[in-house]
C-alpha atoms as a PDB file:
ATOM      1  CA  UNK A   1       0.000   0.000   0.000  1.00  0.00           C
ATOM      2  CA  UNK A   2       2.767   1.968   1.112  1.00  0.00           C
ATOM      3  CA  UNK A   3       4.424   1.847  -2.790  1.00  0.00           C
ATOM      4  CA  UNK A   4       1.452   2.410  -4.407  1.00  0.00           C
ATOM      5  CA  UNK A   5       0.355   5.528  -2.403  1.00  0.00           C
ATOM      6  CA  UNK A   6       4.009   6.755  -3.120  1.00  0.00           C
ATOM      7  CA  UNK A   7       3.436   6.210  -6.873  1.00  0.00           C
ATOM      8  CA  UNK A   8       0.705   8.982  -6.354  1.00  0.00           C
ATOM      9  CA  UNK A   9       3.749  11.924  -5.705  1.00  0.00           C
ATOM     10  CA  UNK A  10       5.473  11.206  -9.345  1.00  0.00           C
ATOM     11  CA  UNK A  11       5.668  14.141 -11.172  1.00  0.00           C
ATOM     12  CA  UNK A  12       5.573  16.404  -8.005  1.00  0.00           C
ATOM     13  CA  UNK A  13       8.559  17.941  -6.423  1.00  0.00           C
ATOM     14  CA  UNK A  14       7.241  16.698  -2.976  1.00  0.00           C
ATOM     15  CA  UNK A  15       8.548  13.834  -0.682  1.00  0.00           C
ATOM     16  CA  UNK A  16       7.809  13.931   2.603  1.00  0.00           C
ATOM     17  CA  UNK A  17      11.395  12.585   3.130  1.00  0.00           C
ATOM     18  CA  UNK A  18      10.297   9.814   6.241  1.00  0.00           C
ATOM     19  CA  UNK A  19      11.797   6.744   7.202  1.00  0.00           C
ATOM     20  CA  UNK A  20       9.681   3.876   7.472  1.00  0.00           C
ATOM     21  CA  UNK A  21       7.375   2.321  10.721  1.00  0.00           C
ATOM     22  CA  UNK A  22       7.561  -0.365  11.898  1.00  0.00           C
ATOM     23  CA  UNK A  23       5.138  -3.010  11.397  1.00  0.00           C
ATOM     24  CA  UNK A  24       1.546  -2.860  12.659  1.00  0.00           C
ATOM     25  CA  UNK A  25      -1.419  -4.905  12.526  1.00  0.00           C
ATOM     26  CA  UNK A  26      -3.060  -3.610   9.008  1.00  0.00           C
ATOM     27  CA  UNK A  27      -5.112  -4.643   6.251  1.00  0.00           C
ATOM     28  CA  UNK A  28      -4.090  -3.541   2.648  1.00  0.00           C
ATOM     29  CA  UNK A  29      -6.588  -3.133  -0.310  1.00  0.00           C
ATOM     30  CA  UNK A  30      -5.343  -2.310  -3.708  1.00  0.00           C
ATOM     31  CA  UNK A  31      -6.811  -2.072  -7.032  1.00  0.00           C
ATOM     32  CA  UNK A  32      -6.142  -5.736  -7.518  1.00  0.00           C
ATOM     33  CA  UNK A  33      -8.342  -6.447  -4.623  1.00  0.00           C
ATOM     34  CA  UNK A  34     -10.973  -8.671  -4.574  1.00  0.00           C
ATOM     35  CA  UNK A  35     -14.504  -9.185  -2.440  1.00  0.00           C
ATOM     36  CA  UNK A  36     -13.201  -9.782   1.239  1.00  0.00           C
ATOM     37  CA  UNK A  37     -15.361 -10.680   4.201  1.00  0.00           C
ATOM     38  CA  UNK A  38     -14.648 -10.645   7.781  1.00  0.00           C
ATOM     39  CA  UNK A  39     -10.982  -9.749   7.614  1.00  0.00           C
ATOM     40  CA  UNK A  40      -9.660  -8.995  10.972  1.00  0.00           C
ATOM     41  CA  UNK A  41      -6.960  -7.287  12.586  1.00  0.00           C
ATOM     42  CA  UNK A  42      -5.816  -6.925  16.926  1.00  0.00           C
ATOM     43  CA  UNK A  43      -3.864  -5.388  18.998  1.00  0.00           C
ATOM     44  CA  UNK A  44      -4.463  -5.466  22.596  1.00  0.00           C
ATOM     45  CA  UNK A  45      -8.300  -4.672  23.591  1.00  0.00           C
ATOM     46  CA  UNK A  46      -8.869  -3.604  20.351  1.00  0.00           C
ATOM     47  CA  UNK A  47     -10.325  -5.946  16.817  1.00  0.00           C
ATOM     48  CA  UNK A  48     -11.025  -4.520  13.563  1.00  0.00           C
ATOM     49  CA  UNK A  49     -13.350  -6.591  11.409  1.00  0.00           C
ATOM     50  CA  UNK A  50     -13.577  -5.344   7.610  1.00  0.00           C
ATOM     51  CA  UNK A  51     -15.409  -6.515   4.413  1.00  0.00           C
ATOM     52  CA  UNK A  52     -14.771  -4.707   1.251  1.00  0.00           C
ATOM     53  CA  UNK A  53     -16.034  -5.229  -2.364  1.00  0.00           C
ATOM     54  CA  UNK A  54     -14.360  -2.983  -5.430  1.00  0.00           C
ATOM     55  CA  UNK A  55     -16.577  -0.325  -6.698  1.00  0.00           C
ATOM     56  CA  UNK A  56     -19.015  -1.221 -10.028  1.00  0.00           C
ATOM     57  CA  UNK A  57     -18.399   2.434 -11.801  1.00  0.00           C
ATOM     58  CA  UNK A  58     -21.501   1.497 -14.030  1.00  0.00           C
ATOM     59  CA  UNK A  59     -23.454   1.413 -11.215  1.00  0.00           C
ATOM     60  CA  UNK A  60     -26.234   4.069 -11.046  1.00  0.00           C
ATOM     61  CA  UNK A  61     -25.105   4.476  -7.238  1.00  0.00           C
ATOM     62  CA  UNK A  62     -22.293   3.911  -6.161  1.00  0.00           C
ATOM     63  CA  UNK A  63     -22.357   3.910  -2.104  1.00  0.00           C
ATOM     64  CA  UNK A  64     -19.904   2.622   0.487  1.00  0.00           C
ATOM     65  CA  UNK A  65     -18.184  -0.725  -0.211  1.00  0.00           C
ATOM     66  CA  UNK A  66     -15.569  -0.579   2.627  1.00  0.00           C
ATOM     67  CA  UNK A  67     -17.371  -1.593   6.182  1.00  0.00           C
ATOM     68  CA  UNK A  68     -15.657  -1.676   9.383  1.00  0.00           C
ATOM     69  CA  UNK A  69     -16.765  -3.240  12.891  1.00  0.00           C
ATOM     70  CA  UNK A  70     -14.743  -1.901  15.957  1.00  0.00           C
ATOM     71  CA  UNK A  71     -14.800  -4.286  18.990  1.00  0.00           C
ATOM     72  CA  UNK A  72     -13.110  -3.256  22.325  1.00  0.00           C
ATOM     73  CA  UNK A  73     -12.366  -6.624  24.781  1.00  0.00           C
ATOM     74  CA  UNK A  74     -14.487  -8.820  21.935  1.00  0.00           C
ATOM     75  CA  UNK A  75     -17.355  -6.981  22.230  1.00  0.00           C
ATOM     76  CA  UNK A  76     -18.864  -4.999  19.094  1.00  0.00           C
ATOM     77  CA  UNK A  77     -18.861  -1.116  19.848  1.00  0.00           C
ATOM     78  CA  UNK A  78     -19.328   0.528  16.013  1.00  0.00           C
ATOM     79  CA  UNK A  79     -20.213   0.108  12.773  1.00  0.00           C
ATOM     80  CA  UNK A  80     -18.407   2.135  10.257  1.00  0.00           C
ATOM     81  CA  UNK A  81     -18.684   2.436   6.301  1.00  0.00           C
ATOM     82  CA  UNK A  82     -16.727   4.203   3.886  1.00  0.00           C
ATOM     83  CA  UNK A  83     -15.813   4.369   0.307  1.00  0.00           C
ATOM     84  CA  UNK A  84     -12.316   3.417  -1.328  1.00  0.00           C
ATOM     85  CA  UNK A  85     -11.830   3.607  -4.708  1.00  0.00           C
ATOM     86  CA  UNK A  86      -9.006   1.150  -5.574  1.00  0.00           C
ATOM     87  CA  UNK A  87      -6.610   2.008  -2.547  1.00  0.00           C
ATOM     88  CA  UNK A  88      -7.080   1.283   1.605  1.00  0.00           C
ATOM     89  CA  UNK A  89      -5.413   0.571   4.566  1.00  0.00           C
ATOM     90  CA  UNK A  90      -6.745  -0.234   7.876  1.00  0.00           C
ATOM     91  CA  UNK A  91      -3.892  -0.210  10.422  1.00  0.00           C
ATOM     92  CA  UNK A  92      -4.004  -0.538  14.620  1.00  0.00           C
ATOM     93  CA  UNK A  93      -1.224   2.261  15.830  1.00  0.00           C
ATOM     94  CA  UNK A  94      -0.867   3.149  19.564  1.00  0.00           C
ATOM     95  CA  UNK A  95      -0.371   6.880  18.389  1.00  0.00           C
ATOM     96  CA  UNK A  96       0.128   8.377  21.997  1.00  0.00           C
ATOM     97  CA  UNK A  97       1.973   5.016  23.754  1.00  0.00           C
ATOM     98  CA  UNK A  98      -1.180   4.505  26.162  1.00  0.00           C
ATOM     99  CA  UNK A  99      -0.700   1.044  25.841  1.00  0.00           C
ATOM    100  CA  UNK A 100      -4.408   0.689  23.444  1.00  0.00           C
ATOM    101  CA  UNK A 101      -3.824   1.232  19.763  1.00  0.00           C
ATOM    102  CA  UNK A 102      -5.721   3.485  17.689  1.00  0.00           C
ATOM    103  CA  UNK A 103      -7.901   2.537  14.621  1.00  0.00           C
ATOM    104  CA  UNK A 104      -6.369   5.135  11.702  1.00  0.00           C
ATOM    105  CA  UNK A 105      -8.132   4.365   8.154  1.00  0.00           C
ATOM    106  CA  UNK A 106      -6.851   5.309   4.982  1.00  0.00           C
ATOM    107  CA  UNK A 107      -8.790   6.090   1.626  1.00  0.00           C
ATOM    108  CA  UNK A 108      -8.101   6.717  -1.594  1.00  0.00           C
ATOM    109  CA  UNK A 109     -10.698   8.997  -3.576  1.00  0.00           C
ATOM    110  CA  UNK A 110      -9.755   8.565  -7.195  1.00  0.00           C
ATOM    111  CA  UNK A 111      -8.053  11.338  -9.279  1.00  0.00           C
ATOM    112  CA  UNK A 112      -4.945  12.243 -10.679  1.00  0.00           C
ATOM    113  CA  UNK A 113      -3.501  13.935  -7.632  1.00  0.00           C
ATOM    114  CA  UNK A 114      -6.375  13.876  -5.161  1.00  0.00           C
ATOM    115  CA  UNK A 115      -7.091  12.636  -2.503  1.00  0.00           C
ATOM    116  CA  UNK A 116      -6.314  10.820   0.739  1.00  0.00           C
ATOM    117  CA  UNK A 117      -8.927  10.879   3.623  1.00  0.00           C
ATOM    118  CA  UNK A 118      -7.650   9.480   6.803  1.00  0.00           C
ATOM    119  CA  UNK A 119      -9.779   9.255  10.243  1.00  0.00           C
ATOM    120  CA  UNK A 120      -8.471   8.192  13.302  1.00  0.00           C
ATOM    121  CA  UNK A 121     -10.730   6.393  16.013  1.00  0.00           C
ATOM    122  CA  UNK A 122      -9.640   6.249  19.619  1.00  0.00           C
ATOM    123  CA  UNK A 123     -11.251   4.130  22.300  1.00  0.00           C
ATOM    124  CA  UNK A 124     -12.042   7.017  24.699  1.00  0.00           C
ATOM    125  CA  UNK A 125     -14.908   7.462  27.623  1.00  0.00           C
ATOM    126  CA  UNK A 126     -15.825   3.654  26.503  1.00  0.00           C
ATOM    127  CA  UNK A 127     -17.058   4.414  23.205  1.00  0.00           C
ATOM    128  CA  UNK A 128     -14.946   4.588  19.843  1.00  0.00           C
ATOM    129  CA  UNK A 129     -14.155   8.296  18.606  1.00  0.00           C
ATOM    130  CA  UNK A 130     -13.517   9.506  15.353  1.00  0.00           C
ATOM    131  CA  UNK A 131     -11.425  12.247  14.150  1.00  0.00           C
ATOM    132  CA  UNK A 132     -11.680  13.253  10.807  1.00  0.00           C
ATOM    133  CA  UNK A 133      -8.946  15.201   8.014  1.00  0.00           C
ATOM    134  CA  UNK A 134     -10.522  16.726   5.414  1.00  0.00           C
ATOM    135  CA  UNK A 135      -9.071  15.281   1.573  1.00  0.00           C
ATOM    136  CA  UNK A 136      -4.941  15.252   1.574  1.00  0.00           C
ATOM    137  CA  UNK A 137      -3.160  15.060  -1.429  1.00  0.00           C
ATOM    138  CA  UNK A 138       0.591  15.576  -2.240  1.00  0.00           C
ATOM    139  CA  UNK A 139       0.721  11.664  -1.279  1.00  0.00           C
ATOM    140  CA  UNK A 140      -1.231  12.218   2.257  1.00  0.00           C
ATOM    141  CA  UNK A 141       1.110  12.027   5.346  1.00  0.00           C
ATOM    142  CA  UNK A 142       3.015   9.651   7.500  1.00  0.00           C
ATOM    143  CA  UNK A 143       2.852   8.654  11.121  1.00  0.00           C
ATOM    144  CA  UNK A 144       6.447   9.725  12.848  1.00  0.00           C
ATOM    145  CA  UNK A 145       7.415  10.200  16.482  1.00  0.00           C
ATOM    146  CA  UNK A 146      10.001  13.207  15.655  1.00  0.00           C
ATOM    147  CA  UNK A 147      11.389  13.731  18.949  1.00  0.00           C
ATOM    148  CA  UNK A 148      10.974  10.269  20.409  1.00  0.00           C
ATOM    149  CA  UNK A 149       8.498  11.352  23.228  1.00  0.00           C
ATOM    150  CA  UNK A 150       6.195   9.028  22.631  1.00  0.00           C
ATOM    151  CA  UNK A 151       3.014  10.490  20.985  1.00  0.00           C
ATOM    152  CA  UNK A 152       3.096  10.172  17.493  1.00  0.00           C
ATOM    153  CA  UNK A 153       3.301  13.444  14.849  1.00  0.00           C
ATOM    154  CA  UNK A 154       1.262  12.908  11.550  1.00  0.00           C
ATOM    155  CA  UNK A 155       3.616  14.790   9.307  1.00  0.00           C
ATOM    156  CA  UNK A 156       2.094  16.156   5.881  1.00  0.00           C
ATOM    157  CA  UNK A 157       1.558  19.256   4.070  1.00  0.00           C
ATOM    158  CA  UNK A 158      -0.337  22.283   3.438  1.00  0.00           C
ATOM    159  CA  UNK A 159      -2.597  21.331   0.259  1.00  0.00           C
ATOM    160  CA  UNK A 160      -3.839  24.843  -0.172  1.00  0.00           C
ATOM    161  CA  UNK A 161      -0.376  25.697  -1.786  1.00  0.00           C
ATOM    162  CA  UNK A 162      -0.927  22.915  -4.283  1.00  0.00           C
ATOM    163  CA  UNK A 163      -1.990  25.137  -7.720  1.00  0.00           C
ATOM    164  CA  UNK A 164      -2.179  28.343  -6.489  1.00  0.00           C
ATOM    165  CA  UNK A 165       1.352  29.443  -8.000  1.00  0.00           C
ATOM    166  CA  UNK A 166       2.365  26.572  -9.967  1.00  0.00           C
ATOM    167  CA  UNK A 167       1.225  23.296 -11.705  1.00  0.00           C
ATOM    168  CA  UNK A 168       0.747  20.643  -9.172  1.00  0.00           C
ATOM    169  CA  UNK A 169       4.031  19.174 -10.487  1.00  0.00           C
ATOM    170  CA  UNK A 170       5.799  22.336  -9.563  1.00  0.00           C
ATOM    171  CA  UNK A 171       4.047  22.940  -5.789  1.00  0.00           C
ATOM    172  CA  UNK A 172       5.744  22.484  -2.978  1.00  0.00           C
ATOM    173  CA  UNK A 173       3.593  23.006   0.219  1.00  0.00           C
ATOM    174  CA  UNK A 174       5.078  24.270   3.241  1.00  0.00           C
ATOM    175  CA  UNK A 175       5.072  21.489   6.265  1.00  0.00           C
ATOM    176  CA  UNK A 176       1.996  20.524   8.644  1.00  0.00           C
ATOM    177  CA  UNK A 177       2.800  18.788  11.717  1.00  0.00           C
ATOM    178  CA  UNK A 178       0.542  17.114  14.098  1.00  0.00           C
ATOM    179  CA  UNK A 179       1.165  15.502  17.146  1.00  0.00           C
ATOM    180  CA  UNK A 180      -1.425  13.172  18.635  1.00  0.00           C
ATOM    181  CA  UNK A 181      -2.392  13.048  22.128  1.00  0.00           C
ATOM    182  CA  UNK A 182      -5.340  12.222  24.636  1.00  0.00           C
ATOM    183  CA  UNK A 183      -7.486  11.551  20.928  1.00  0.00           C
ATOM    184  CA  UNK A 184      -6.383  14.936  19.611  1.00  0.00           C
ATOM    185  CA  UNK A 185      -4.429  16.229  17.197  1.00  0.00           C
ATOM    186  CA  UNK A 186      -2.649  19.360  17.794  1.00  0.00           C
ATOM    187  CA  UNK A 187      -0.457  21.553  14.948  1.00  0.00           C
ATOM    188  CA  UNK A 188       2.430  21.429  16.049  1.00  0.00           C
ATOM    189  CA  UNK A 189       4.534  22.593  13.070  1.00  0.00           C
ATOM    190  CA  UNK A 190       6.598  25.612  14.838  1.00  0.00           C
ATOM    191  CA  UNK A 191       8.244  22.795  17.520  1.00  0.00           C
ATOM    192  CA  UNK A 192       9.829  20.915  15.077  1.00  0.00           C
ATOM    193  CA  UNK A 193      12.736  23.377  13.644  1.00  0.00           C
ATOM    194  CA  UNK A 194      15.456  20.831  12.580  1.00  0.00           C
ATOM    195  CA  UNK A 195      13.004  19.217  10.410  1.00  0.00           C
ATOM    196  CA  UNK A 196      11.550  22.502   8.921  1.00  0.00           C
ATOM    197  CA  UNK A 197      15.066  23.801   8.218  1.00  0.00           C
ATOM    198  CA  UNK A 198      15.703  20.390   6.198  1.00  0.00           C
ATOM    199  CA  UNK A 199      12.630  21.078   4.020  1.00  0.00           C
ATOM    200  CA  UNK A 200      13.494  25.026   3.574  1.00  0.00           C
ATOM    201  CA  UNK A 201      16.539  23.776   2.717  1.00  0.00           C
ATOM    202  CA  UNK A 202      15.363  21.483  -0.387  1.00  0.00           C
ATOM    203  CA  UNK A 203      13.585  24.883  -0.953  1.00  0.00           C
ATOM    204  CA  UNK A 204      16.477  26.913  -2.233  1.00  0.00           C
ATOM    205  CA  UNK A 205      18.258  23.683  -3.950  1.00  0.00           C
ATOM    206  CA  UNK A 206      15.087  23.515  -5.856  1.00  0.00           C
ATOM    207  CA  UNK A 207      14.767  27.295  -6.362  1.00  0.00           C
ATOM    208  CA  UNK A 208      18.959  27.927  -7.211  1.00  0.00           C
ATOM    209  CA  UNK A 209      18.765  24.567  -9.439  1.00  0.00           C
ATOM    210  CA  UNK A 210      19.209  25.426 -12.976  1.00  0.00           C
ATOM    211  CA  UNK A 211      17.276  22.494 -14.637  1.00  0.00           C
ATOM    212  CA  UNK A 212      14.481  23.655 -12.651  1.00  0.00           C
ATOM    213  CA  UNK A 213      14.092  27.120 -13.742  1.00  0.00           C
ATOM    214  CA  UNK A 214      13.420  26.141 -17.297  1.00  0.00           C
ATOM    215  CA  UNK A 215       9.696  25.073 -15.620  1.00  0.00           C
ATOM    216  CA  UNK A 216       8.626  27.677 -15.036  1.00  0.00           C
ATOM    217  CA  UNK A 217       7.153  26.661 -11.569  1.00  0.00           C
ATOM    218  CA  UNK A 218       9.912  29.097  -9.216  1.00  0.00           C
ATOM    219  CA  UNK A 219       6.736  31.245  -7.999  1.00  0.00           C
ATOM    220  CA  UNK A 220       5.091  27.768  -6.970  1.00  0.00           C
ATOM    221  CA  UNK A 221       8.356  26.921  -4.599  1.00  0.00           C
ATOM    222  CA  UNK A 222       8.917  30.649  -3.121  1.00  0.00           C
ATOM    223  CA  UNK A 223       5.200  30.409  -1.854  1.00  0.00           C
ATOM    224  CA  UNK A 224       5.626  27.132   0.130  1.00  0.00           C
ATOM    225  CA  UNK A 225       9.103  28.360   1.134  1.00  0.00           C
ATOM    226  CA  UNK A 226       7.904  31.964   2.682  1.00  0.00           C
ATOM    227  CA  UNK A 227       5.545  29.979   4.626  1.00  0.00           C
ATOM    228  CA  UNK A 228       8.089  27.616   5.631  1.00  0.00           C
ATOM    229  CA  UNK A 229      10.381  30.502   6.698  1.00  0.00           C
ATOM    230  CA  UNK A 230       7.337  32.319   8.617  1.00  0.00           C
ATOM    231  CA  UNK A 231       7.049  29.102  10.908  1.00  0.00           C
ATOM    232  CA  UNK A 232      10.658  28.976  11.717  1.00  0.00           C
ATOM    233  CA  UNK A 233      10.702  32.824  12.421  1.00  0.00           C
ATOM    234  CA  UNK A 234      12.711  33.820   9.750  1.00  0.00           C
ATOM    235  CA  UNK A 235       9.733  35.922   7.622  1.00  0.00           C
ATOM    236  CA  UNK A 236      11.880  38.894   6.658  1.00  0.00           C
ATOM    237  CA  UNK A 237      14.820  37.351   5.459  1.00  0.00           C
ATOM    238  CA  UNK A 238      12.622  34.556   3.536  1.00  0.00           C
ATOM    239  CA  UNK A 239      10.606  37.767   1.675  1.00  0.00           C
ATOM    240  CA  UNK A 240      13.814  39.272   0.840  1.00  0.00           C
ATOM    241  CA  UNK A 241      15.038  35.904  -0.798  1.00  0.00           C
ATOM    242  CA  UNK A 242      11.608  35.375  -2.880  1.00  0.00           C
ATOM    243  CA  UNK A 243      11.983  39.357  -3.784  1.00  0.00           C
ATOM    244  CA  UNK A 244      15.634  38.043  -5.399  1.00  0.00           C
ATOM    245  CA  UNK A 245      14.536  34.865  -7.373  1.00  0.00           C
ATOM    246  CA  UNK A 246      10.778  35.110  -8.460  1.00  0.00           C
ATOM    247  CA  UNK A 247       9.986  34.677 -11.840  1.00  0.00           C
ATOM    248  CA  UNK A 248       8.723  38.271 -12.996  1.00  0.00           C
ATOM    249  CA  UNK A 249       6.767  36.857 -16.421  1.00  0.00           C
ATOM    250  CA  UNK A 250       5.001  34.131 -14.432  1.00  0.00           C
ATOM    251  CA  UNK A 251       1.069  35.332 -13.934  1.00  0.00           C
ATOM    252  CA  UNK A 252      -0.201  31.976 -12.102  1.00  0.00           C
ATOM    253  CA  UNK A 253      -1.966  33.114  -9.173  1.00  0.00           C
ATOM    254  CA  UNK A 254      -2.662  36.477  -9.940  1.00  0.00           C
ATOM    255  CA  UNK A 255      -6.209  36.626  -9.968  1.00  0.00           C
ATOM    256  CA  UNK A 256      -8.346  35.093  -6.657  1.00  0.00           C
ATOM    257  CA  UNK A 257     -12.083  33.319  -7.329  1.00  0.00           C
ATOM    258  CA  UNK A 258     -14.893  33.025  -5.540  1.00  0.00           C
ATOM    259  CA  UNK A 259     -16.525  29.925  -5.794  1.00  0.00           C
ATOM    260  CA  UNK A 260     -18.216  30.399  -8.876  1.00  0.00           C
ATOM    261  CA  UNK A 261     -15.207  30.532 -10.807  1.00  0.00           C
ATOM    262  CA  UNK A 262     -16.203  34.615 -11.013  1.00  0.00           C
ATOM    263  CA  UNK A 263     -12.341  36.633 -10.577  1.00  0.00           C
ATOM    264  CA  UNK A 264     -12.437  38.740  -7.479  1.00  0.00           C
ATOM    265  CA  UNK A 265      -9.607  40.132  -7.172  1.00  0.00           C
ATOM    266  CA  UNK A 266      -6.438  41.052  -9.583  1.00  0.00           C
ATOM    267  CA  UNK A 267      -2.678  41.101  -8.461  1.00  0.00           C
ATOM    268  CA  UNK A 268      -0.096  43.357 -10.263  1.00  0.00           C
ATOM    269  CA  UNK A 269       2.645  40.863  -9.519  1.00  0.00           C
ATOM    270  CA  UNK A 270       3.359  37.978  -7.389  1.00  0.00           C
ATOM    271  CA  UNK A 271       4.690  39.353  -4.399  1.00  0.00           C
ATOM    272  CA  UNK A 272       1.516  41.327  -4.348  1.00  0.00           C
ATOM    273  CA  UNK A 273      -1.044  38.156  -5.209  1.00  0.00           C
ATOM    274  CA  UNK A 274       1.263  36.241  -2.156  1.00  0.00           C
ATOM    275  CA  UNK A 275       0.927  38.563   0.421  1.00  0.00           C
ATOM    276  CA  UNK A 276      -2.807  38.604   0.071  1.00  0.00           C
ATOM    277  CA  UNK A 277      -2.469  34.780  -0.192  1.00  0.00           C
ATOM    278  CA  UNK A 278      -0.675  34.549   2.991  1.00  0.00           C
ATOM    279  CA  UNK A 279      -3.045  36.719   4.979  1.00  0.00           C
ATOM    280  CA  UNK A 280      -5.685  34.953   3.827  1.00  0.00           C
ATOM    281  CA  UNK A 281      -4.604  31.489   4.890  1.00  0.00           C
ATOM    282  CA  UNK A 282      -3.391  33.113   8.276  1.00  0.00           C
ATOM    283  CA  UNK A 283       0.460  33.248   8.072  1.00  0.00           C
ATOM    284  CA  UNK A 284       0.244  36.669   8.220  1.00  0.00           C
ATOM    285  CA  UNK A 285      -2.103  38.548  10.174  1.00  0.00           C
ATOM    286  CA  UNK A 286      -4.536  41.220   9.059  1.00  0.00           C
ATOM    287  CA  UNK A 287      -1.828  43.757   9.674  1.00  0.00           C
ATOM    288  CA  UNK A 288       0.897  41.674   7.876  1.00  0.00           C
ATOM    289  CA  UNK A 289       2.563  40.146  11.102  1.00  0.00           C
ATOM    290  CA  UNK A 290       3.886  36.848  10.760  1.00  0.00           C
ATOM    291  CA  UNK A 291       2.029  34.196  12.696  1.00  0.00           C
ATOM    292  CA  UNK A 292       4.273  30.911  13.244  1.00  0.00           C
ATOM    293  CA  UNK A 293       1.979  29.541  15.418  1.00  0.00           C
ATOM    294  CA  UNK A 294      -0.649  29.600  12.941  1.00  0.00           C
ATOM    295  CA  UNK A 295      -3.244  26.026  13.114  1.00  0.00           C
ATOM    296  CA  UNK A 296      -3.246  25.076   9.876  1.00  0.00           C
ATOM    297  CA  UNK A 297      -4.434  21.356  10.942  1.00  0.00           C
ATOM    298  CA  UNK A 298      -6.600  19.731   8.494  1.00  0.00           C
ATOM    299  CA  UNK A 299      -9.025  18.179  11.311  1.00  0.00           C
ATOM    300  CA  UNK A 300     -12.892  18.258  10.081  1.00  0.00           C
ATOM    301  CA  UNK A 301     -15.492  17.912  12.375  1.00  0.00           C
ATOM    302  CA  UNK A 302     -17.303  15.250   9.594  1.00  0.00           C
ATOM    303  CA  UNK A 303     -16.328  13.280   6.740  1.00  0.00           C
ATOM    304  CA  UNK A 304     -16.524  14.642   3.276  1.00  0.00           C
ATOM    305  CA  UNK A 305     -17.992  12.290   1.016  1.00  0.00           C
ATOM    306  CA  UNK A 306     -17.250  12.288  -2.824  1.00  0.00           C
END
C-alpha cells in the first residue's frame, strides 16, 4: 500500500522525506483487490473486522463498499462504512503510547492527484471516537514520532499551496505537523525546527537549481518556502530571498475566485497576489505580522464524502 500511495507523488517535487514504521497490525486493499469478508486485525483490547467489495463504476449508485466493525475486549462497539476507490489501509497504531492502539483508516478517492482521507478512532470514555482530516493530497502524510516522546506526529503538508502558484508538479507546500495526544491532534509545526530547516533547505536547492528554472514553476516553490520561513521565524529574510529569485513573467496566481469561478480580485505581480495569499490562509495577520503559530491542521469535524 505503502508503494502504491508513493506512486501517487510522481511528477511532483514533494517527498515527505520519512523513514519507514515499523510493522503494525493492518489490512491492505489495492486495485487488484478482490470481495473480502470478515478480515480482521488486533492489537491489545482492540479488533477490527472489515469486508470490502471494489466499486461497479456502471453502477447508477455507487455507495460505500468498505465496512468496518470496531470491537473493544471482543465486544462490538461501532459500525463504520466508507468508500475506497481502488486504494485502503486499515492499520491498529498506539499513536500516543497509552498502551491501546488506535484505529487510523486510509482512503483513496480517485483522481490524478487527489485525494487521501484518513480518520483516526480512539477508544475514549468507553465508546470509539472519530477524528476526521478533510481530503490530503501531495501523497497524504506519514505517522512519525520526531522527537521520540512518545506520541506520534502525523507529518504532511499544506494542500492549499498545491496550484495556487504553480502546476501541481511544480508545488511544494510548506510542512503541517501534528502531534497526537489524549485523541487529539494538535499543529504542532513551529516545535519541530530541525526538520523545517531540512525542508526550507530542499527549498532553495530547488529554487537555485538550474534544470528547474526552465519550468517555469519558481513562484510555486517561493510560496511554500515563505511559509516555511514564517514558521521557523525567519519571515523577513525569507521575503527578501523570494523578492531576489521570483519569476517576474510568471502570472499563475494572480487573480483570486470566488466559488463560482467569477475573478475577485487582480494582483499586479506575485509578491503582491502572495501577500494577500498569505493573509488569507493566516500566516500573516490582518496587519501583515507573521504568525508561526498559525493552526493550519486539516481536522474536520465530519467526513466529506465524494
Amino acid at each position: 500500500m505503502k508503494a502504491i500511495l508513493k506512486s501517487l507523488l510522481i511528477g511532483s517535487l514533494v517527498t515527505l522525506g520519512l523513514p519507514a514504521l515499523a510493522e503494525n497490525p493492518r489490512i491492505e486493499i489495492d486495485y487488484e483487490t478482490e470481495a473480502l469478508t470478515d478480515r480482521a486485525i488486533e492489537q491489545g483490547p482492540i479488533r477490527v473486522v472489515a469486508s470490502y467489495r471494489p466499486i461497479d463504476y456502471e453502477a447508477e449508485n455507487i455507495g460505500d463498499n468498505l465496512t468496518l466493525q470496531l470491537f473493544y475486549n471482543d465486544e462490538l462497539q461501532l459500525t463504520a462504512t466508507d468508500t475506497a476507490a481502488m486504494f485502503a489501509g486499515i492499520e491498529l497504531m498506539d499513536l500516543d503510547s497509552n498502551g491501546t492502539p488506535e484505529v487510523v483508516v486510509q482512503t483513496f478517492t480517485g483522481g490524478a492527484h487527489c485525494c487521501l482521507a484518513y480518520t483516526t478512532y480512539t477508544w475514549q470514555d468507553e465508546q470509539f471516537n472519530p477524528v476526521y482530516f478533510g481530503y490530503l493530497d501531495g501523497g497524504g502524510g506519514e505517522f512519525i514520532d520526531l522527537n521520540s516522546d512518545g506520541l506520534m506526529e502525523f507529518v504532511t503538508l499544506d494542500n492549499a499551496f498545491f496550484y495556487s502558484f504553480s502546476s501541481y508538479a511544480g508545488s511544494y507546500p510548506p510542512s503541517v505537523i501534528l502531534t497526537y495526544d489524549n485523541g487529539e491532534y494538535r499543529d504542532t509545526t513551529a516545535e519541530f525546527t530541525n526538520y523545517l530547516e531540512d525542508m526550507a533547505a530542499g527549498m532553495r536547492f530547488t529554487v537555485e537549481d538550474p534544470e528547474f528554472a526552465d519550468r517555469g514553476d519558481k513562484n510555486g516553490v517561493l510560496a511554500g518556502y515563505v511559509a516555511q520561513s514564517i514558521r521557523l521565524g525567519q519571515y523577513r529574510d525569507a521575503w527578501q530571498y523570494m523578492l531576489a529569485h521570483y519569476d517576474r513573467t510568471d502570472d499563475w496566481g494572480l487573480q483570486s475566485y470566488d466559488d463560482n469561478g467569477d475573478v475577485v480580485e487582480e494582483y499586479a505581480d506575485f509578491p503582491t497576489a502572495l501577500y494577500a495569499f498569505l493573509k488569507d490562509l493566516g500566516y500573516l495577520d490582518a496587519s501583515g505580522r507573521p504568525q508561526p503559530q498559525i493552526d493550519r491542521s486539516p481536522v474536520v469535524p465530519e467526513r466529506e464524502q465524494f
